[in-house]
N, C-alpha and C. Protein backbone atom coordinates (compact mmCIF):
# COMPACT_ATOMS: atom_id res chain seq x y z
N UNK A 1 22.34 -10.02 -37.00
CA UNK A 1 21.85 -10.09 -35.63
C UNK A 1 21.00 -11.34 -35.47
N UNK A 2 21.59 -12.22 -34.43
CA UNK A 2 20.82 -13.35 -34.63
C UNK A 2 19.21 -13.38 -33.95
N UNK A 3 18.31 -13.86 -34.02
CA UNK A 3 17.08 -13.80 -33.97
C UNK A 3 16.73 -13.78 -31.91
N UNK A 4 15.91 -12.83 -31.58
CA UNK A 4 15.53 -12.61 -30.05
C UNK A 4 15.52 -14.02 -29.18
N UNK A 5 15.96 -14.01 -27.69
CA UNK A 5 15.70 -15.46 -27.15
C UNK A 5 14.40 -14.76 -26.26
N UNK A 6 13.39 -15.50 -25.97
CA UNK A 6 12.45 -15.35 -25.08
C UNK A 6 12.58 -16.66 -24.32
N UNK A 7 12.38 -16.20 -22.78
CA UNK A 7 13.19 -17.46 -22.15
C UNK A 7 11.42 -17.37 -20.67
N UNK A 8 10.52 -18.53 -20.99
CA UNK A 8 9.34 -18.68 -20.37
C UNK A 8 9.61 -19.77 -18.93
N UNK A 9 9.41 -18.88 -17.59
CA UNK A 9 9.65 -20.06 -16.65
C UNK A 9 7.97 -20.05 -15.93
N UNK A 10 7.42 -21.30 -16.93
CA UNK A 10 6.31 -21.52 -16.25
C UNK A 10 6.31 -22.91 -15.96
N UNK A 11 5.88 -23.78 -14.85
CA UNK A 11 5.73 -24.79 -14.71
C UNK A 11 4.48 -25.73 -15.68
N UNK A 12 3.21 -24.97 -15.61
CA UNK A 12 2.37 -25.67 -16.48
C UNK A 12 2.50 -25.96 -17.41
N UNK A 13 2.48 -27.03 -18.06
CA UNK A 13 2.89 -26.93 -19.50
C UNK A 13 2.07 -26.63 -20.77
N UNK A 14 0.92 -26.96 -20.51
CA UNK A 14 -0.28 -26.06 -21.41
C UNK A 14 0.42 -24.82 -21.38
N UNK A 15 0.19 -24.01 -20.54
CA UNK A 15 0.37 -22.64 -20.16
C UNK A 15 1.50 -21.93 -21.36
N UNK A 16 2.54 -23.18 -20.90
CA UNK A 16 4.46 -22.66 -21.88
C UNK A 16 4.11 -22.65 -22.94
N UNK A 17 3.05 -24.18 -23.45
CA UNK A 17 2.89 -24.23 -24.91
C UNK A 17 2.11 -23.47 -25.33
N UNK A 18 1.22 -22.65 -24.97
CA UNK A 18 0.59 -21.28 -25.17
C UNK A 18 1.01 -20.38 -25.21
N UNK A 19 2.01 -19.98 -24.59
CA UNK A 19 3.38 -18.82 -24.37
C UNK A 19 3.85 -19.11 -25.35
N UNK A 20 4.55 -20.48 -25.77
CA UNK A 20 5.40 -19.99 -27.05
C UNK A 20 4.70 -20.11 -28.71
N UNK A 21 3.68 -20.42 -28.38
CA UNK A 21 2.84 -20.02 -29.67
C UNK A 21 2.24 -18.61 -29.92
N UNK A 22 1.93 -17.89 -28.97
CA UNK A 22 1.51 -16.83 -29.08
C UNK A 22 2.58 -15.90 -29.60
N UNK A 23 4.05 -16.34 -28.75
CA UNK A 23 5.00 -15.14 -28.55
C UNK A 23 5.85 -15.25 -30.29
N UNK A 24 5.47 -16.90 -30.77
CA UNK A 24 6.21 -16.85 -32.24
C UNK A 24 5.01 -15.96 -33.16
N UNK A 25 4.26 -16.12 -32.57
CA UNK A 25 2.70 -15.62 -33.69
C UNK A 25 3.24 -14.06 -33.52
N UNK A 26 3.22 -13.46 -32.09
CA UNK A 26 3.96 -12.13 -32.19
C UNK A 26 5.20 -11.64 -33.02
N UNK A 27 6.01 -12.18 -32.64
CA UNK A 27 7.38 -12.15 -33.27
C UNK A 27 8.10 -13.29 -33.79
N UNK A 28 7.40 -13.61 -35.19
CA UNK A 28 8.26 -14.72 -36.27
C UNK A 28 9.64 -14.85 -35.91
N UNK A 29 10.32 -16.01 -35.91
CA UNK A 29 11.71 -16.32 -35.84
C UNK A 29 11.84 -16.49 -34.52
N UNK A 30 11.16 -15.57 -33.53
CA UNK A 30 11.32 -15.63 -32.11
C UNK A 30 11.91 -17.13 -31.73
N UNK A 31 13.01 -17.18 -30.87
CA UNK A 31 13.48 -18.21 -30.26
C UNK A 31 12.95 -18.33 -28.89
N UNK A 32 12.01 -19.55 -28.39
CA UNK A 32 11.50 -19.30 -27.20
C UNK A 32 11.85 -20.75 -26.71
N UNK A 33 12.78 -19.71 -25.69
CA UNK A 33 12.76 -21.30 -24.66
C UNK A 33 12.48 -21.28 -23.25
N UNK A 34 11.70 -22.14 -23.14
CA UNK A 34 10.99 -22.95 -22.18
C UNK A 34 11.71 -23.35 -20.39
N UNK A 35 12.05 -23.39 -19.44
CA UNK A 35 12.49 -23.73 -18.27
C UNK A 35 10.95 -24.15 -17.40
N UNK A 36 10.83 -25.60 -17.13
CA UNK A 36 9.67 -25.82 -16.35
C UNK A 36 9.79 -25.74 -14.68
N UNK A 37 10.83 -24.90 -14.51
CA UNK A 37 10.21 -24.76 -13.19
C UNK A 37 11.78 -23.51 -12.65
N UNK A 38 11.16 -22.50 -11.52
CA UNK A 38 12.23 -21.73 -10.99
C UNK A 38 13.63 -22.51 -11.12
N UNK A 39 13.99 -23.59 -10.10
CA UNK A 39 15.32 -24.14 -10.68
C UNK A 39 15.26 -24.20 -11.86
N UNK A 40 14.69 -24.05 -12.43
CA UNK A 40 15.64 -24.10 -14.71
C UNK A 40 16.21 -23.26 -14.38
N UNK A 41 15.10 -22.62 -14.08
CA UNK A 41 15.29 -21.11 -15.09
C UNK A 41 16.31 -20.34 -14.37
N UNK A 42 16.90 -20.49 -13.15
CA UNK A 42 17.95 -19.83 -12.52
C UNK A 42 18.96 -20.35 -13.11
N UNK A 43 19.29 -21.63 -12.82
CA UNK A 43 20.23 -22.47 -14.04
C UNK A 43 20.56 -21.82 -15.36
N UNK A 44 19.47 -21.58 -15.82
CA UNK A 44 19.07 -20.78 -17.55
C UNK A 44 20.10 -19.58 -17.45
N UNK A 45 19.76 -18.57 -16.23
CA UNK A 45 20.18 -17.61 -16.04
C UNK A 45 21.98 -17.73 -15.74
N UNK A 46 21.73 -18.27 -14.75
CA UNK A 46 23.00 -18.72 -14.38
C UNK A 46 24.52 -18.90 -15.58
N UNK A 47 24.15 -19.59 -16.52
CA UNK A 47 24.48 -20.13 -17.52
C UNK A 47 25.48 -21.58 -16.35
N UNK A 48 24.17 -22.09 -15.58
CA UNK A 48 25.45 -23.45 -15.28
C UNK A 48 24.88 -24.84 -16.09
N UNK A 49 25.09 -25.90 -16.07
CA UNK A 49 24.85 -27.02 -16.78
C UNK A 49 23.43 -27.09 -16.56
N UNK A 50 23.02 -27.69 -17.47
CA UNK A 50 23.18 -28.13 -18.89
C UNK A 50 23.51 -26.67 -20.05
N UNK A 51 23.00 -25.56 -19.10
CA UNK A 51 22.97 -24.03 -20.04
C UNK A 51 24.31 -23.41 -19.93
N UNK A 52 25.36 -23.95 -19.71
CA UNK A 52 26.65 -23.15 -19.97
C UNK A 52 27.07 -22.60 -21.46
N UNK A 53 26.32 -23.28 -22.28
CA UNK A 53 27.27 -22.67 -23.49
C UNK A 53 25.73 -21.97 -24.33
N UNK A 54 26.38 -20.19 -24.27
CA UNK A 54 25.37 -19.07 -24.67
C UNK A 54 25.37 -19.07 -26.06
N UNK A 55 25.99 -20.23 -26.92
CA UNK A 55 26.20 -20.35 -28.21
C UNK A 55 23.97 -21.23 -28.19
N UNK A 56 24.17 -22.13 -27.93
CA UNK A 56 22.93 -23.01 -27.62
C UNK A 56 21.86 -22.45 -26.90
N UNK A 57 22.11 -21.58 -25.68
CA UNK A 57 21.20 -21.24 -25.01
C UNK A 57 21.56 -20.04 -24.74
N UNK A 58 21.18 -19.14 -25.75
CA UNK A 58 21.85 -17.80 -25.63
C UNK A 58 20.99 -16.84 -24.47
N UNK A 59 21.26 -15.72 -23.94
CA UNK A 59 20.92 -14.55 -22.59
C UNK A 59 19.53 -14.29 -23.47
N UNK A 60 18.57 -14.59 -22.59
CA UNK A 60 17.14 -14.16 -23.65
C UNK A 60 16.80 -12.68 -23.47
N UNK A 61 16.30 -11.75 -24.49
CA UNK A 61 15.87 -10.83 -24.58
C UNK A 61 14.66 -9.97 -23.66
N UNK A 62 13.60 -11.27 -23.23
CA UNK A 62 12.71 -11.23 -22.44
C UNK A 62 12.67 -12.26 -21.35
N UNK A 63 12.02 -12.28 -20.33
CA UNK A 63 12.06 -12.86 -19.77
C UNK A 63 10.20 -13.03 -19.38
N UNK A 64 9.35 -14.20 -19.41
CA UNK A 64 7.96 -14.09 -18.80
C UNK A 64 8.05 -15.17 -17.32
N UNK A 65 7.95 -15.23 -16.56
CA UNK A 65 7.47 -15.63 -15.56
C UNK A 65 6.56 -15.86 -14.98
N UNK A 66 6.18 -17.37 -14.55
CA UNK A 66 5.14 -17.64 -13.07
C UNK A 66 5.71 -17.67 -11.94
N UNK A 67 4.71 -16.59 -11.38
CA UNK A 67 5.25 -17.07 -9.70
C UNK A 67 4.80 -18.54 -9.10
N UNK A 68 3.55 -18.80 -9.02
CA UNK A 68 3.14 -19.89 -8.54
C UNK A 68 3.75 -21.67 -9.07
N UNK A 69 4.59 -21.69 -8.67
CA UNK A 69 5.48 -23.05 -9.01
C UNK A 69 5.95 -23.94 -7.82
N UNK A 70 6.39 -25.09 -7.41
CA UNK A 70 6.71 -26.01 -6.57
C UNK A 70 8.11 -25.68 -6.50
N UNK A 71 9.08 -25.64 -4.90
CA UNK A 71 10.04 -25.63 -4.66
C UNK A 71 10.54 -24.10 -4.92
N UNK A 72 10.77 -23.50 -5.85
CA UNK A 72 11.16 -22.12 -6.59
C UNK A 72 10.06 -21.73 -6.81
N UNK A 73 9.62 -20.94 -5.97
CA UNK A 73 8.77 -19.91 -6.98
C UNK A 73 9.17 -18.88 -7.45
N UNK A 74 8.51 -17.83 -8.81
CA UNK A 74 8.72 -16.81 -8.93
C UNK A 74 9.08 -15.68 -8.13
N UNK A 75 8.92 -15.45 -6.77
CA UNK A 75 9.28 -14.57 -6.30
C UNK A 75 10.99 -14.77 -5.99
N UNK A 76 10.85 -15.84 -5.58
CA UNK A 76 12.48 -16.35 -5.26
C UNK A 76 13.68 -16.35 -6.86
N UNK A 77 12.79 -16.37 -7.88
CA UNK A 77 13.37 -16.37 -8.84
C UNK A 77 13.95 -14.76 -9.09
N UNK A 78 12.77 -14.26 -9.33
CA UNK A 78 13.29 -12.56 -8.76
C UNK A 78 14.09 -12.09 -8.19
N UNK A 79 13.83 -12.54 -6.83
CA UNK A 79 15.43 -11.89 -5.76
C UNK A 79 16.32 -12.79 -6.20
N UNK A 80 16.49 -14.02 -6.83
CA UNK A 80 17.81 -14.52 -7.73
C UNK A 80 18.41 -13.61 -8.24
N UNK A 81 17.36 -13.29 -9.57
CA UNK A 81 17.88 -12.27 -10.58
C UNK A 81 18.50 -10.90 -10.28
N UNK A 82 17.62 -9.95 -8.93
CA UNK A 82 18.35 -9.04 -8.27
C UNK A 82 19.73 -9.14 -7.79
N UNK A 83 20.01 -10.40 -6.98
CA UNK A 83 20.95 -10.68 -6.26
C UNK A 83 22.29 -10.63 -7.20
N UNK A 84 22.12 -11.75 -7.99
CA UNK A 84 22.96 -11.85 -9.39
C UNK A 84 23.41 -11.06 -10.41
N UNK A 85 22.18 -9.84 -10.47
CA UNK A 85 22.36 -9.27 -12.01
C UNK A 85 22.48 -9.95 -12.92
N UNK A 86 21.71 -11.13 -12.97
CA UNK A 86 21.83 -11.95 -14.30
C UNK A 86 20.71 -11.19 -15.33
N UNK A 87 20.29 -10.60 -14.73
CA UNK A 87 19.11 -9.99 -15.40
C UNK A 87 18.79 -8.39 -15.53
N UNK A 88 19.83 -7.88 -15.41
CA UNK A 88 19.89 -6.52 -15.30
C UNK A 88 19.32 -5.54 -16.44
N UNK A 89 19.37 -5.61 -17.37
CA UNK A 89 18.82 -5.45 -18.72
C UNK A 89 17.59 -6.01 -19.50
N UNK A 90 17.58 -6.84 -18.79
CA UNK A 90 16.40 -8.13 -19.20
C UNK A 90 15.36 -7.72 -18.92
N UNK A 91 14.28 -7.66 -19.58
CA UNK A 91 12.78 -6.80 -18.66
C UNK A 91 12.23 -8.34 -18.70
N UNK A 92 11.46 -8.57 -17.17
CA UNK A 92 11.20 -9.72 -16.42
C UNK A 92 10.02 -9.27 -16.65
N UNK A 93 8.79 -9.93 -17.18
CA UNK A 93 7.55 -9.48 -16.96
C UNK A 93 6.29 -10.99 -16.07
N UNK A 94 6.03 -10.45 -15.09
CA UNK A 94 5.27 -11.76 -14.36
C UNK A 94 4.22 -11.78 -14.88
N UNK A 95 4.01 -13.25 -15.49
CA UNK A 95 2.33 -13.61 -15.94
C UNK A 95 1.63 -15.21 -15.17
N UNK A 96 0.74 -14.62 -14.27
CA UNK A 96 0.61 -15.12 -13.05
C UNK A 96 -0.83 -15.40 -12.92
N UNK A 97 -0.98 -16.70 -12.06
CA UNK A 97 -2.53 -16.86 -12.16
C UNK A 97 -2.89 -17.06 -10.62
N UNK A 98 -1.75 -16.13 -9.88
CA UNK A 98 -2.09 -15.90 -8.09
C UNK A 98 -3.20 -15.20 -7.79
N UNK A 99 -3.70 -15.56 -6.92
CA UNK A 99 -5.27 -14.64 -6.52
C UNK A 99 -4.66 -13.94 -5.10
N UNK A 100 -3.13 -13.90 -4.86
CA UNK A 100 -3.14 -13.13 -3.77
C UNK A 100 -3.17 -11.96 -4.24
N UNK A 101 -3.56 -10.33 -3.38
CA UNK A 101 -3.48 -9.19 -3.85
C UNK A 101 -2.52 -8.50 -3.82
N UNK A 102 -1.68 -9.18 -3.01
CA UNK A 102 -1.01 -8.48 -2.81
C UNK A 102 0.70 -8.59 -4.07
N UNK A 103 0.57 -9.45 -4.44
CA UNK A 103 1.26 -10.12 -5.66
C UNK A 103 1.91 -9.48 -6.89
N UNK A 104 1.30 -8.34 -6.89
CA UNK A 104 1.62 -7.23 -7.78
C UNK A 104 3.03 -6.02 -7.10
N UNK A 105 2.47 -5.83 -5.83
CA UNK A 105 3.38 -4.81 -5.50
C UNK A 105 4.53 -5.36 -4.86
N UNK A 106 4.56 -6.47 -4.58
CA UNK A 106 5.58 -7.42 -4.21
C UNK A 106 6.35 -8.16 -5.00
N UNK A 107 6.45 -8.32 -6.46
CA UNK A 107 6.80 -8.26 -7.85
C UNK A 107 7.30 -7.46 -8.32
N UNK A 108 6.90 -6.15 -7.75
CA UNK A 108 7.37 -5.10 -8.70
C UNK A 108 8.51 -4.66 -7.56
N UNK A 109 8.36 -4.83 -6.33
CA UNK A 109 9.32 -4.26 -5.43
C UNK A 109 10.43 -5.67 -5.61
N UNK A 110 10.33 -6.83 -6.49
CA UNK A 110 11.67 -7.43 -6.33
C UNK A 110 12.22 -7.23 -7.58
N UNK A 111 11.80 -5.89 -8.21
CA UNK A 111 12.23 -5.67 -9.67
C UNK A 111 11.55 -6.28 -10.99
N UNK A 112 10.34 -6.82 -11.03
CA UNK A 112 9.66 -7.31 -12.09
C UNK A 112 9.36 -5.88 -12.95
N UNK A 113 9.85 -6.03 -14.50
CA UNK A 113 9.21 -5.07 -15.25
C UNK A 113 7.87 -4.73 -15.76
N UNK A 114 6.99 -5.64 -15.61
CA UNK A 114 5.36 -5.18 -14.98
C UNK A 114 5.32 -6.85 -14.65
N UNK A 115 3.73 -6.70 -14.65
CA UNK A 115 2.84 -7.30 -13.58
C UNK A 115 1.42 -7.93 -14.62
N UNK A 116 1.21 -9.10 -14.70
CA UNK A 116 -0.12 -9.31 -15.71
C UNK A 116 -0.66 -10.67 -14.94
N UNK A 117 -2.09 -10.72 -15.03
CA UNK A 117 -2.73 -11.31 -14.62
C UNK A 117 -3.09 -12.68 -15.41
N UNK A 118 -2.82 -13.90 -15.30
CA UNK A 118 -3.16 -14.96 -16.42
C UNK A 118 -5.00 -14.91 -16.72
N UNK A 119 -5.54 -14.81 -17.71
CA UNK A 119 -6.99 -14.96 -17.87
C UNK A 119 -7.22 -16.16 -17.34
N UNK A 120 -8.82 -16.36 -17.42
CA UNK A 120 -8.72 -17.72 -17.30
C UNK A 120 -8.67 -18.74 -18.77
N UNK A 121 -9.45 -17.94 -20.10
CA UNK A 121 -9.71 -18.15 -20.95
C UNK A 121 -8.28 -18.62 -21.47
N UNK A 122 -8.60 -20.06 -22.57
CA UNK A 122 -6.79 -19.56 -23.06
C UNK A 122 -6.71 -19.04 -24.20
N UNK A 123 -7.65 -18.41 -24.88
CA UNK A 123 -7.74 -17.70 -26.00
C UNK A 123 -7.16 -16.23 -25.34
N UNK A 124 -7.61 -16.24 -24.60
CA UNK A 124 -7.14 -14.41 -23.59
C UNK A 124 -5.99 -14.36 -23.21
N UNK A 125 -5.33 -15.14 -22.76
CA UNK A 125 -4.10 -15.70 -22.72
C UNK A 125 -3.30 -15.43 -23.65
N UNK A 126 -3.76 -15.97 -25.26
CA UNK A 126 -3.06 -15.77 -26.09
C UNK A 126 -2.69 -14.18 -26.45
N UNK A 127 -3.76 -13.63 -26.40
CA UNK A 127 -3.73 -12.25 -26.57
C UNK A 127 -3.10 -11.71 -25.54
N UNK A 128 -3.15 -11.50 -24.41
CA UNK A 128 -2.29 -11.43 -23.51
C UNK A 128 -0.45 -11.34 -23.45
N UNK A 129 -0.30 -12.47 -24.21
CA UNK A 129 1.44 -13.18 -23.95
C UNK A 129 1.77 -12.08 -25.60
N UNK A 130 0.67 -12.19 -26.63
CA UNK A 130 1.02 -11.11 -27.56
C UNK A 130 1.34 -9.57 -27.76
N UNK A 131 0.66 -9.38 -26.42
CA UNK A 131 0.57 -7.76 -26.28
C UNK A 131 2.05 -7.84 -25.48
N UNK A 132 2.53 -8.60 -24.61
CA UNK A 132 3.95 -8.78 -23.57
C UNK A 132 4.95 -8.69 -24.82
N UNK A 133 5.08 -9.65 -25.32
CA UNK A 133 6.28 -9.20 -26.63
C UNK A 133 6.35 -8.64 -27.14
N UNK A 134 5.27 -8.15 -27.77
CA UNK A 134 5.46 -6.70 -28.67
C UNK A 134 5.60 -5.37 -27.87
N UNK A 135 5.08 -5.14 -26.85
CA UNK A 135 5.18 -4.36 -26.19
C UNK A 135 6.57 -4.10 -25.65
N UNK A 136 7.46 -5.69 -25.07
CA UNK A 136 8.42 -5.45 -24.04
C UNK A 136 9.92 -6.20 -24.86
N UNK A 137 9.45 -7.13 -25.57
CA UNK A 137 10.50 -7.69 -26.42
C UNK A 137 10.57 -6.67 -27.72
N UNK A 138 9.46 -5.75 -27.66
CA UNK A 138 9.66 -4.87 -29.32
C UNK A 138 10.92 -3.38 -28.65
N UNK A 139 11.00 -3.26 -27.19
CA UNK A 139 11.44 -2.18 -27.11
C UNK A 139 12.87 -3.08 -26.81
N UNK A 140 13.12 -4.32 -26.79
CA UNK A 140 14.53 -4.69 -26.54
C UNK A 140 15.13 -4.73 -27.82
N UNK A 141 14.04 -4.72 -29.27
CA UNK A 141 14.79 -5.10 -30.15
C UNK A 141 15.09 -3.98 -31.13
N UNK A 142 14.65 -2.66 -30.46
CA UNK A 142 15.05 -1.42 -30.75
C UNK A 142 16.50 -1.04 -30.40
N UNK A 143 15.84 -1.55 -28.93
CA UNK A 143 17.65 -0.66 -27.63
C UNK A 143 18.81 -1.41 -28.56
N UNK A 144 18.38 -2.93 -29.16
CA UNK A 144 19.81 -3.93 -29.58
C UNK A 144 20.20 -3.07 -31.05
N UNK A 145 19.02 -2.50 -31.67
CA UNK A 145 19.41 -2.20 -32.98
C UNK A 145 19.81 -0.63 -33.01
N UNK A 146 19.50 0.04 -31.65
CA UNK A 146 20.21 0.90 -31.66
C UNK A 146 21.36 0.95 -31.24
N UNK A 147 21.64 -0.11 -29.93
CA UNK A 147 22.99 -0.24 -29.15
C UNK A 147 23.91 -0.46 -30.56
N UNK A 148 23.44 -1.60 -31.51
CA UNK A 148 24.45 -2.05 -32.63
C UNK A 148 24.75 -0.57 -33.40
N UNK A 149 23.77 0.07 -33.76
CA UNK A 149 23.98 1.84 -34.55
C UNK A 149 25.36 2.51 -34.19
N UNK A 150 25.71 2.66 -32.58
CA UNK A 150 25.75 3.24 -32.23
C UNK A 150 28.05 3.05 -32.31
């Protein structure tokens, strides 16, 4: 079984490079790739160019998300993923540094599998993006090793 894809669409790039250090510190081997902004990452999803071939850029296991991005935001990325079913299986989890309130229930009503608040700290952060994988990438890599059982 080849090793989990975790697929991060955050624009900041501190932010990603914090995401994917935390999420390898969580889960060794973890394959994490990066999309800097909603258009990637629909692309990503999509599997259209440059991401057509799932040999290279394989269907990631998890999915973390920002809403707050230029042109695409996360929410629009969402009703992508609804629209499409590119993501049907995929637990989408938003990690977001919006101060609207309303941001949560409007996430979860476009199908986000939870809802997390970015700290401000980036040490909290780290802990944060650690508790998301193990928590949400540990129950995908059950369902795969049971789907394979079965």
């Amino acid at each position: 079984m080849p090793d989990p894809t975790l697929l991060v669409i955050e624009d900041a790039r501190e932010h990603a490079i914090l995401v994917r250090v935390a999420a390898r510190r969580a889960v060794p081997g973890l394959d994490v790739r990066v999309a800097g902004d909603g258009r990637e990452g629909i692309a990503y999803m999509a599997g259209t160019p440059p991401f057509q071939d799932r040999r290279s850029h394989p269907t990631p296991a998890l999915i973390i998300l920002d809403l707050i991005m230029p042109e695409i935001d996360g929410y629009a990325v969402l009703e992508w993923l609804r629209e499409h079913r590119a993501a049907e299986r995929v637990p989408v989890v938003v990690l977001t540094a919006s101060p609207d309130p309303a941001a949560e229930e409007r996430s979860m009503t476009l199908g986000s599998t939870a809802f997390y608040r970015k700290p401000d700290n980036l040490d909290q952060l780290g802990v944060v993006v650690k508790e998301i994988v193990e928590v949400y990438l540990g129950e995908a890599l059950i369902a795969g090793v049971m789907g394979s059982a079965l």
